[in-house]
Protein backbone atom coordinates (compact mmCIF):
# COMPACT_ATOMS: atom_id res chain seq x y z
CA UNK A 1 -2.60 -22.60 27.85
CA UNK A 2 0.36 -21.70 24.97
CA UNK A 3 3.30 -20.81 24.86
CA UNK A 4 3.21 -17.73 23.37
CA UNK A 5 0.15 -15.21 22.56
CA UNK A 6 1.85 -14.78 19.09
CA UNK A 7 4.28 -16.70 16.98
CA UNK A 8 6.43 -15.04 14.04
CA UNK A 9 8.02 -16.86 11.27
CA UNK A 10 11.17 -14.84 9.52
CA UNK A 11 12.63 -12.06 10.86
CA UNK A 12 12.95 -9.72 8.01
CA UNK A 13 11.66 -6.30 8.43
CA UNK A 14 7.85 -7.23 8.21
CA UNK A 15 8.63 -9.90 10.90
CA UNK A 16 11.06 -7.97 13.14
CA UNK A 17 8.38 -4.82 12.97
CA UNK A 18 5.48 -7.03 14.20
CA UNK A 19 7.59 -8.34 16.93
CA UNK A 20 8.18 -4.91 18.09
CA UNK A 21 4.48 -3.99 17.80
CA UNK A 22 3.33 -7.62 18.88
CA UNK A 23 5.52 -6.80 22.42
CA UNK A 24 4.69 -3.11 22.49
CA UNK A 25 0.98 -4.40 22.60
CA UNK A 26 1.61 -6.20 25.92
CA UNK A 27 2.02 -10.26 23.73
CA UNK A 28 3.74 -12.72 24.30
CA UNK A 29 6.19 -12.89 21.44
CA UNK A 30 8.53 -15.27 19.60
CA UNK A 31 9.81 -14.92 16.38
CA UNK A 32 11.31 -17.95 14.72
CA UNK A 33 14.13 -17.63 12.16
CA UNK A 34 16.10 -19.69 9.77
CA UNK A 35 19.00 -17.86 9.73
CA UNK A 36 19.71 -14.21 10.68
CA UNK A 37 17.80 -11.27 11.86
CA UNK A 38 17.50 -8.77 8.89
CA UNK A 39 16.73 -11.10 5.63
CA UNK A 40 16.76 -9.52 2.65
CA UNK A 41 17.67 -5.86 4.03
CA UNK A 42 21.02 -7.32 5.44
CA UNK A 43 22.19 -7.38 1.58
CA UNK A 44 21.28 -3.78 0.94
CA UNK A 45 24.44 -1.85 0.51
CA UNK A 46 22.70 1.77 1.76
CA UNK A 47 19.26 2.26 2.50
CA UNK A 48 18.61 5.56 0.97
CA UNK A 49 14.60 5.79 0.59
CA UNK A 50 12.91 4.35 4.45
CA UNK A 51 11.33 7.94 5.47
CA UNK A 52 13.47 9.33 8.03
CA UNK A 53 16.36 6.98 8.42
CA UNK A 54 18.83 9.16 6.59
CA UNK A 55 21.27 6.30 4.60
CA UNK A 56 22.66 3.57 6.80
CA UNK A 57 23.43 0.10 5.40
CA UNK A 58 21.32 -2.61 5.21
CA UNK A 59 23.01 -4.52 8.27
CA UNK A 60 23.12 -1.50 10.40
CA UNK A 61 19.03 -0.85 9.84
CA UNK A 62 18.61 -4.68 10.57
CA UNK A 63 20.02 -4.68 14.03
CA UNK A 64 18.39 -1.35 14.82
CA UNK A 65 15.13 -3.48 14.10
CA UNK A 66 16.57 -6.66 16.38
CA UNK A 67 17.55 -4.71 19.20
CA UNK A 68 14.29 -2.76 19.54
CA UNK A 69 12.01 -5.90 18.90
CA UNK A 70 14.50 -7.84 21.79
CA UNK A 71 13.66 -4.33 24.14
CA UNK A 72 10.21 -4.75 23.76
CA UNK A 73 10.44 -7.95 25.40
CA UNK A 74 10.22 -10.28 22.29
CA UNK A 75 11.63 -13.54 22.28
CA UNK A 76 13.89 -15.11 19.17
CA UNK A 77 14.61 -18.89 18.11
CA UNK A 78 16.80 -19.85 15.45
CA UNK A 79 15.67 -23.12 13.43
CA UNK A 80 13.32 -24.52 10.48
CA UNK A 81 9.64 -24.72 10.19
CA UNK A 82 8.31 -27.53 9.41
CA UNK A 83 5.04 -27.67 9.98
CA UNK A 84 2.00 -25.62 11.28
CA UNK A 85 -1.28 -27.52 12.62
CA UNK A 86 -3.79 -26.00 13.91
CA UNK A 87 -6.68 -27.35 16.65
CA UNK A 88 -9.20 -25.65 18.84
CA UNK A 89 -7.97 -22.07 17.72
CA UNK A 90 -4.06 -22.88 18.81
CA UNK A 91 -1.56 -23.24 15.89
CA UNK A 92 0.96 -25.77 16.91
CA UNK A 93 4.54 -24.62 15.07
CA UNK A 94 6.62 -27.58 14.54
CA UNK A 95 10.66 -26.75 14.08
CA UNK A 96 12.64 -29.20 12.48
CA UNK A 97 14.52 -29.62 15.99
CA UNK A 98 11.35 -32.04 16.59
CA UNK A 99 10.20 -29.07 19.22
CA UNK A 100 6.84 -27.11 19.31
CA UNK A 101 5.68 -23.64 19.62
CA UNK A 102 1.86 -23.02 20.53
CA UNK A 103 -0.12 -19.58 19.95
CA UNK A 104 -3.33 -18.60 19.46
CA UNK A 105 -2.43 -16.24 16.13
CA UNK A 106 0.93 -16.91 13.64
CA UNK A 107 2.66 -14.34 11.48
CA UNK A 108 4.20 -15.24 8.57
CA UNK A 109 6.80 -13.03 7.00
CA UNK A 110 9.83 -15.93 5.28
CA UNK A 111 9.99 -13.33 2.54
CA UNK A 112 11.37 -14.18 -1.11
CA UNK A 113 14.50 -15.62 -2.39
CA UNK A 114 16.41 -15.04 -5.38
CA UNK A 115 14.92 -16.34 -8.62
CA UNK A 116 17.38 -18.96 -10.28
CA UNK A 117 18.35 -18.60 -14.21
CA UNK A 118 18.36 -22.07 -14.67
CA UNK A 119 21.06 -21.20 -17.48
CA UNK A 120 23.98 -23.82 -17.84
CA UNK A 121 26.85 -23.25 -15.24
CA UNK A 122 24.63 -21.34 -12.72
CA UNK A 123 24.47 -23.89 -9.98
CA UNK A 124 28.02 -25.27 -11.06
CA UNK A 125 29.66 -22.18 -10.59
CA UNK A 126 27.43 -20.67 -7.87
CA UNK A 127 30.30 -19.35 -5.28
CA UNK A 128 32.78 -19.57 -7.79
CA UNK A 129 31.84 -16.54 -9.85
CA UNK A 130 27.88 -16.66 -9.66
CA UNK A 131 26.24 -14.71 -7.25
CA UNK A 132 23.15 -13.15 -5.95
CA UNK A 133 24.36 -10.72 -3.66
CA UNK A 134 26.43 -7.45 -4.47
CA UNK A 135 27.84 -6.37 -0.68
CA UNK A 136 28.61 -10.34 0.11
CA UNK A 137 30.81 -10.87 -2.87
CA UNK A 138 31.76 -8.09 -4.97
CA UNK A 139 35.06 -7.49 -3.18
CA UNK A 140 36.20 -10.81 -4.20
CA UNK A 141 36.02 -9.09 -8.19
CA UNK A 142 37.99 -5.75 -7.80
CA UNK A 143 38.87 -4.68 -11.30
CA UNK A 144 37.54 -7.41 -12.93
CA UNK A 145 34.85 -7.66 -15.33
CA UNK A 146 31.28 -8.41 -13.63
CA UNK A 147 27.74 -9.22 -15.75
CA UNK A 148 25.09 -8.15 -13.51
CA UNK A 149 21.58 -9.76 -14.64
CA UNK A 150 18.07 -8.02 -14.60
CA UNK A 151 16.32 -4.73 -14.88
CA UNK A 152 14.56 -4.23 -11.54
CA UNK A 153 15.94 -1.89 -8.31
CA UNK A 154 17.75 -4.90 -7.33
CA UNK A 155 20.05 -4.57 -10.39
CA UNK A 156 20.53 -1.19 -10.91
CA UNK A 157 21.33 -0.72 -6.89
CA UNK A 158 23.77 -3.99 -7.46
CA UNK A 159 25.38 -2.79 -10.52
CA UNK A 160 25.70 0.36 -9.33
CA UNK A 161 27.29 -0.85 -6.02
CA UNK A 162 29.84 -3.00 -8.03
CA UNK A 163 30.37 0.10 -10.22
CA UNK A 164 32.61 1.11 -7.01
CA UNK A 165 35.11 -1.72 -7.59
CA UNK A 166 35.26 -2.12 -11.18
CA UNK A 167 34.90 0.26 -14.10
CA UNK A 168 33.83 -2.87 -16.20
CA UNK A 169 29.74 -3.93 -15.26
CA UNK A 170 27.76 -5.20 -18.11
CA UNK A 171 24.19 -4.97 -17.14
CA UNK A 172 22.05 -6.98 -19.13
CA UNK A 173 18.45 -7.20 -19.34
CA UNK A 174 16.28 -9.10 -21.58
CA UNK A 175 13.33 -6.78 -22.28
CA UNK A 176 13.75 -3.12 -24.14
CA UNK A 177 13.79 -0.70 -20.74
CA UNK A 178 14.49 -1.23 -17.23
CA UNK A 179 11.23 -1.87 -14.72
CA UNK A 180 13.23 -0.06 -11.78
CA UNK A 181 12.20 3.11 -10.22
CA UNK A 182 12.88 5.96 -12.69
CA UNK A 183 15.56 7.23 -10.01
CA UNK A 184 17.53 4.38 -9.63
CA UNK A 185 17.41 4.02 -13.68
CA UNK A 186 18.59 7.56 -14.32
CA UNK A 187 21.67 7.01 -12.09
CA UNK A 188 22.36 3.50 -13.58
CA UNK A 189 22.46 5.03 -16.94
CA UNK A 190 24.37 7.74 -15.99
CA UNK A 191 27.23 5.68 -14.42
CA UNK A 192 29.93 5.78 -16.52
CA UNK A 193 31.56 2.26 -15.28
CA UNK A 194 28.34 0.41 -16.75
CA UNK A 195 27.73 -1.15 -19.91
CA UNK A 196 23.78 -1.40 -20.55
CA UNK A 197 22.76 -3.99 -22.86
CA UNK A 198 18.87 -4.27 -23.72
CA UNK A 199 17.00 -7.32 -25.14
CA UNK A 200 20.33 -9.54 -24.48
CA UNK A 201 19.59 -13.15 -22.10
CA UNK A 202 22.33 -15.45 -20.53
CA UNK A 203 22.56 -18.68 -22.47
CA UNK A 204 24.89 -20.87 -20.63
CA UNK A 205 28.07 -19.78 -17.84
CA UNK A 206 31.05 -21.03 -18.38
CA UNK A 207 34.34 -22.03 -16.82
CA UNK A 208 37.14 -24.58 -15.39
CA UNK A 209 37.26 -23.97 -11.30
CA UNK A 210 36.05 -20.58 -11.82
CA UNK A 211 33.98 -18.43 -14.13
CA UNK A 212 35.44 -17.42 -17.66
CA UNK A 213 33.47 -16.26 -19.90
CA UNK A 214 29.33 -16.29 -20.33
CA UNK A 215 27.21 -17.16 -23.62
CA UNK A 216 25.29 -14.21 -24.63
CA UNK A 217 22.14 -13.90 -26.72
CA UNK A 218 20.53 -11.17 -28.53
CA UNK A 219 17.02 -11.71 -28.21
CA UNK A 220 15.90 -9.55 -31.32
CA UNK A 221 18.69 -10.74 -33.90
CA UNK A 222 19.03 -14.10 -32.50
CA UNK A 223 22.89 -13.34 -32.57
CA UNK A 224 24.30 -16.23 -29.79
CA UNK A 225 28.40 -15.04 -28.77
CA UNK A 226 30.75 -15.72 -25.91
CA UNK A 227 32.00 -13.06 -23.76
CA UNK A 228 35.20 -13.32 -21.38
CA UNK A 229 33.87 -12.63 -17.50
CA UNK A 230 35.11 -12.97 -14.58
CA UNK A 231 31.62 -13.18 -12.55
CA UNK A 232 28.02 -13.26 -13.32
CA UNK A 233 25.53 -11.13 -10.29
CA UNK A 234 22.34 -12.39 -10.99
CA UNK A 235 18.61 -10.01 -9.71
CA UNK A 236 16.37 -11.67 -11.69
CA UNK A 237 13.50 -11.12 -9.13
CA UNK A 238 12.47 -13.28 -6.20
CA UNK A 239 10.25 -16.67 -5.64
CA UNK A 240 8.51 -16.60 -2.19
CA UNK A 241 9.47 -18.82 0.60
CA UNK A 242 6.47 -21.01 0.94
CA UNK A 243 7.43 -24.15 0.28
CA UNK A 244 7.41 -25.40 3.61
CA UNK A 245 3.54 -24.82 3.69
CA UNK A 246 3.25 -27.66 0.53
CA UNK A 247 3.13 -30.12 3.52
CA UNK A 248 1.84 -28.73 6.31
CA UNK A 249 -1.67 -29.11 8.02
CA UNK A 250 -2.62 -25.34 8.06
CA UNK A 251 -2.67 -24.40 4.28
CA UNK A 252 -3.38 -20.83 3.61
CA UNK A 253 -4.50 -20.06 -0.20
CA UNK A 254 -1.66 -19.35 -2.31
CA UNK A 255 -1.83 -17.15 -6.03
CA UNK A 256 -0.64 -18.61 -9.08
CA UNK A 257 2.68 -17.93 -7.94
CA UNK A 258 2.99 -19.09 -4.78
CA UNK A 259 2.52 -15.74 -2.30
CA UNK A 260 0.08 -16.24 0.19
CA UNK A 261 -3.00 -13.95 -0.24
CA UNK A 262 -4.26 -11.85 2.73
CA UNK A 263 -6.60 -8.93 2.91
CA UNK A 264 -6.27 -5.60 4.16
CA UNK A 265 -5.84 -6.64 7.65
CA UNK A 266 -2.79 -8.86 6.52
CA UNK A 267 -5.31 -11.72 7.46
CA UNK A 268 -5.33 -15.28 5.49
CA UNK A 269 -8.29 -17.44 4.70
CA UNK A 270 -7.44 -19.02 8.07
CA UNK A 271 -8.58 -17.29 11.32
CA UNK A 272 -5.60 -16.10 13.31
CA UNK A 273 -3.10 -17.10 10.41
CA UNK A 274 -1.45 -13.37 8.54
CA UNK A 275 0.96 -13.22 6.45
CA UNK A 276 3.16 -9.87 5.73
CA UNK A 277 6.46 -8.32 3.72
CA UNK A 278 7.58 -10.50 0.47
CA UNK A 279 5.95 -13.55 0.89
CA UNK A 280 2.47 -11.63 0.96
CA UNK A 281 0.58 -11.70 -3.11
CA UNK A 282 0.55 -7.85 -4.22
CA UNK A 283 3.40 -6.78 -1.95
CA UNK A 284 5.27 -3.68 -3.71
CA UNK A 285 8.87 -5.82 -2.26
CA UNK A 286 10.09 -2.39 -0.51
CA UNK A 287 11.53 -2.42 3.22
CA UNK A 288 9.28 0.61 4.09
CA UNK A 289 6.33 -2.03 3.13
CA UNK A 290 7.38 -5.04 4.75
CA UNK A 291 7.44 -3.01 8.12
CA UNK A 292 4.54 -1.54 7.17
CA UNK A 293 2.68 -4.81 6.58
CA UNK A 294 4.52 -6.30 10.35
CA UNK A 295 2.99 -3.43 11.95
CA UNK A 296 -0.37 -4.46 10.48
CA UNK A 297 -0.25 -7.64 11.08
CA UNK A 298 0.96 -7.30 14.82
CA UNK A 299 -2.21 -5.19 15.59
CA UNK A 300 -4.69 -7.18 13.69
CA UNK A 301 -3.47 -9.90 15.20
CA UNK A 302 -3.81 -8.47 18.83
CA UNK A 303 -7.30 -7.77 18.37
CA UNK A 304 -7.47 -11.42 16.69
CA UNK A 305 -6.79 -12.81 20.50
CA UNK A 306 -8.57 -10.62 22.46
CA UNK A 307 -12.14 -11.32 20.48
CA UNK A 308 -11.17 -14.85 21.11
């Protein structure tokens, strides 16, 4: 006997999506998170491009997701993983509490984080001027002058966000052309409160109890110059949460970067074990993905059990 028929780990969209379609299949559901229902989506100032939804913000889609996952009868608990064991066909979930959670299939959807720099200053002034999300801190920078870092949608949809506030954004990116959907590019470009600089990297951040000014460097002339600024926003892509797997006794395979690899059916190399959203190798990193992956997973996942 478990506790539940299914365990999810991270409620982002792929996890909050296979909750809902986890309960709507009759399971037993929990769905364990670290934080907050929404993950990454909760940081998205509008969410312009899910089919159908209109644009709502990022927060508002999130709790749509919550409340119908909680209607469909699925159960949430907020704490760390810290392990996952598995024996007999049941995965034992161990929480950093020193509690445990037993199903016969586990989800995981902990997503991505934001990729670090590394430069000088980044960690020292992280909070004081650094930051890796737009809608959480750009008020704090109205009328100032903002460096946004990186050439994906994350950047152009930050920088243009910020664009709002302040009429001086310097987006920097260190290859020759933004990797973002043409779209977003066109209306980056066409902003007239944003400065695009190509082939330019962040040497070192620098300041007293705050940001002041950033180290610049072309990387085609080699030309190295400080810049006043006020903040540094830094989308420099994401590194999956998997970590906590390093040590634990259920290891799914991993690719060369750390995402765990599934196949079609969102399955792992490990029977009952799926994986879905960011943290999954290949995802394309969109919302309408991740929930499409949750529902995928949910459903393989169901007819995982039953054949068992």
């Amino acid at each position: 006997m478990t506790d539940f028929d299914l365990i999810i780990i991270g409620a982002g969209p792929a996890g909050l999506t296979a909750a809902q379609y986890g309960a709507r299949s009759n399971l037993k559901v929990l769905v364990i998170e670290q934080l907050s229902p929404g993950g990454q989506a909760l940081v998205i100032d509008v969410l312009e491009n899910y089919p159908g939804a209109g644009q709502k913000s990022g927060y508002d889609f999130a709790m749509d997701l919550h409340k119908q996952a909680q209607d469909f009868g699925a159960s949430f608990f907020y704490g760390s993983v810290n392990n996952i064991k598995k024996d007999n066909n049941i995965f034992s979930v161990c929480l950093q509490d020193g509690s445990v959670r037993t199903a016969p299939a586990v989800i995981i959807a902990t997503g991505a984080k934001p990729r670090l720099l590394n430069a000088p200053g980044e960690k020292e002034f992280s909070g004081k001027g650094v930051s890796y999300c737009a809608t959480c801190d750009g008020n704090f920078f109205k009328n100032k002058k903002i460096f946004v870092v990186g050439g994906g949608d994350a950047a152009c949809d930050e920088a243009r966000y910020l664009s709002r506030l302040t009429d001086r954004i310097v987006l920097i990116h260190r290859r020759d052309s933004f990797r973002a959907q043409k779209a977003l590019v066109k209306r980056t470009l066409e902003n007239p409160n944003i400065e695009t600089r190509y082939n330019t990297v962040i040497k070192e951040i620098k300041g007293e109890a705050k940001v002041k000014s950033v180290v610049l460097a072309d990387t085609q002339s080699s030309k190295v110059y400080e810049e006043e600024a006020d903040a540094v926003f830094i989308f420099a892509g994401t590194v999956p949460q998997s970590s906590f797997l390093e040590s634990s006794g259920v290891k799914p395979e991993l690719d060369e970067s750390g995402y765990i690899v599934t196949d079609q059916k969102m399955a792992t190399n490990i029977p009952g074990l799926y994986a879905a959203g960011d943290i999954r190798s290949g995802a394309f990193r969109q919302v309408v993905t991740a929930a499409a992956d949750g529902a995928a997973a949910a459903h393989y996942a169901s007819g995982y059990i039953d054949e068992i």
